[in-house]
Protein backbone atom coordinates (compact mmCIF):
# COMPACT_ATOMS: atom_id res chain seq x y z
CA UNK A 1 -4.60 -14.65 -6.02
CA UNK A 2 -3.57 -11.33 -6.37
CA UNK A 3 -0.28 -12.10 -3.55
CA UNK A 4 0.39 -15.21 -6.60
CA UNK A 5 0.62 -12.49 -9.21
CA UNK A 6 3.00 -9.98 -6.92
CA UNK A 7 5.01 -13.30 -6.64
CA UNK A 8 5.19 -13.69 -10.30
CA UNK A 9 5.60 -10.33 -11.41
CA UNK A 10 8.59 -9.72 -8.91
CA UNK A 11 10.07 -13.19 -9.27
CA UNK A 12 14.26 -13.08 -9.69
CA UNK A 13 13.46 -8.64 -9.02
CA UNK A 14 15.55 -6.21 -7.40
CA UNK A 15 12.57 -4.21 -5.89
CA UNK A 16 11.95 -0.95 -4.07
CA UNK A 17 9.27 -1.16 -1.84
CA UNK A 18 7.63 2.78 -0.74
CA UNK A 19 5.77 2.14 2.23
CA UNK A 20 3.20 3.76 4.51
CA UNK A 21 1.93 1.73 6.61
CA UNK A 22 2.37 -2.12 6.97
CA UNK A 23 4.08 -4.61 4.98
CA UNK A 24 1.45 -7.53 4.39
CA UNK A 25 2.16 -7.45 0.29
CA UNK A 26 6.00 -7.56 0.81
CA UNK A 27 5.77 -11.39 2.05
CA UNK A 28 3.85 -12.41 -0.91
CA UNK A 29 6.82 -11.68 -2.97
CA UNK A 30 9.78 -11.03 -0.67
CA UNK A 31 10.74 -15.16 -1.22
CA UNK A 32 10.66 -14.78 -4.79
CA UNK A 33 12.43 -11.09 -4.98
CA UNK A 34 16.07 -11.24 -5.65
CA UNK A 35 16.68 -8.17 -3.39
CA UNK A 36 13.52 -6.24 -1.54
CA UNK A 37 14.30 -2.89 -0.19
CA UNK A 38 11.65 -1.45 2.19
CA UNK A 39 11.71 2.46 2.47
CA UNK A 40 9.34 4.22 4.87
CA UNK A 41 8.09 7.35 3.85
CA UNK A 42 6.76 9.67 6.55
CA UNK A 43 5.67 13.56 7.09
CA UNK A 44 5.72 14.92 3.71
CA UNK A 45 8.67 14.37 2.74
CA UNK A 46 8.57 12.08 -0.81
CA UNK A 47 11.81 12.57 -1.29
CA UNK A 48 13.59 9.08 -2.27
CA UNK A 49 17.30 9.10 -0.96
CA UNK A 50 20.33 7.60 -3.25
CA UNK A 51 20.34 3.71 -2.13
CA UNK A 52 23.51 3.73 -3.87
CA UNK A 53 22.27 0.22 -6.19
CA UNK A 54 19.49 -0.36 -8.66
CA UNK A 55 16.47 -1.68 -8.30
CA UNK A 56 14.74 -2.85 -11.40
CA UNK A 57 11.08 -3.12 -9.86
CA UNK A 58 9.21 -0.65 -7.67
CA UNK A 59 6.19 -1.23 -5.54
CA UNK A 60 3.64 1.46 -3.87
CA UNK A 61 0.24 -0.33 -3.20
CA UNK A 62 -0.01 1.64 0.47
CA UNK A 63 2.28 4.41 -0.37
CA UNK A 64 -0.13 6.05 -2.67
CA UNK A 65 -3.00 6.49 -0.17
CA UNK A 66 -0.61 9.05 1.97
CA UNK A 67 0.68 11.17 -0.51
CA UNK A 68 -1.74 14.28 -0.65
CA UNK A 69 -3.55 14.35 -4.04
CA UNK A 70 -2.15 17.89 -4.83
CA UNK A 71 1.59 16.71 -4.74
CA UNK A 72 0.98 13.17 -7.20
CA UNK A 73 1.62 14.68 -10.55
CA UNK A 74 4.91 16.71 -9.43
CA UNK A 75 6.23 13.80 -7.32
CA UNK A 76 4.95 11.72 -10.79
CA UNK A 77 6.97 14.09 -12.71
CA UNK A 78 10.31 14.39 -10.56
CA UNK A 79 10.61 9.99 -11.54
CA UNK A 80 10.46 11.17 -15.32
CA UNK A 81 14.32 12.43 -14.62
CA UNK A 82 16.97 10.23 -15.94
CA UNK A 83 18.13 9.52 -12.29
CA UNK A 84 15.34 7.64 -12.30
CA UNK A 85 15.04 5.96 -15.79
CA UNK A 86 18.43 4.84 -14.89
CA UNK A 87 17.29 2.55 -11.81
CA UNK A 88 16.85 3.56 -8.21
C-alpha cells in the first residue's frame, strides 16, 4: 500500500533520493520516476553536493533516522536557501 502511494506520488518525478541505509522504497517508485538519483550520506557530513540538474521531488524515509536530532532544524534551515527552492 504505502510502496502504491510512493509510486503515485513520484510518478513522471525527477527525484533525489538521501539515503542511509538500504534502498527497499526506491524500487517501489524507481519504474515510475522519470529520473531517481540515489545519494549516500555518511559520517556527519549532510552536506548535499551540486548534482548539476534539478530534481523536482526529494525522498528521506531512512535518511532521517541518522541525522543526530541536534543538527535537524539547522540542516532544515540551510534547504530554506534559494539554492534550494530553485531545485536540487
Amino acid at each position: 500500500m504505502l510502496g502504491e502511494r510512493l509510486a503515485r506520488a513520484f510518478a513522471g518525478r525527477k527525484v533525489l533520493e538521501l539515503r542511509g541505509g538500504d534502498s527497499r522504497w526506491t524500487a517501489a517508485f524507481a519504474d515510475r520516476a522519470a529520473q531517481v538519483t540515489t545519494h549516500e550520506l555518511v559520517g556527519e557530513d549532510f552536506a548535499l553536493p551540486d548534482f548539476g540538474r534539478r530534481h523536482d521531488a526529494l525522498f528521506a524515509a531512512s535518511w532521517w533516522s541518522q541525522v543526530p536530532a541536534e543538527c535537524l532544524d539547522a540542516y532544515v534551515c540551510s534547504k530554506r536557501s534559494p539554492r534550494w527552492r530553485r531545485g536540487l
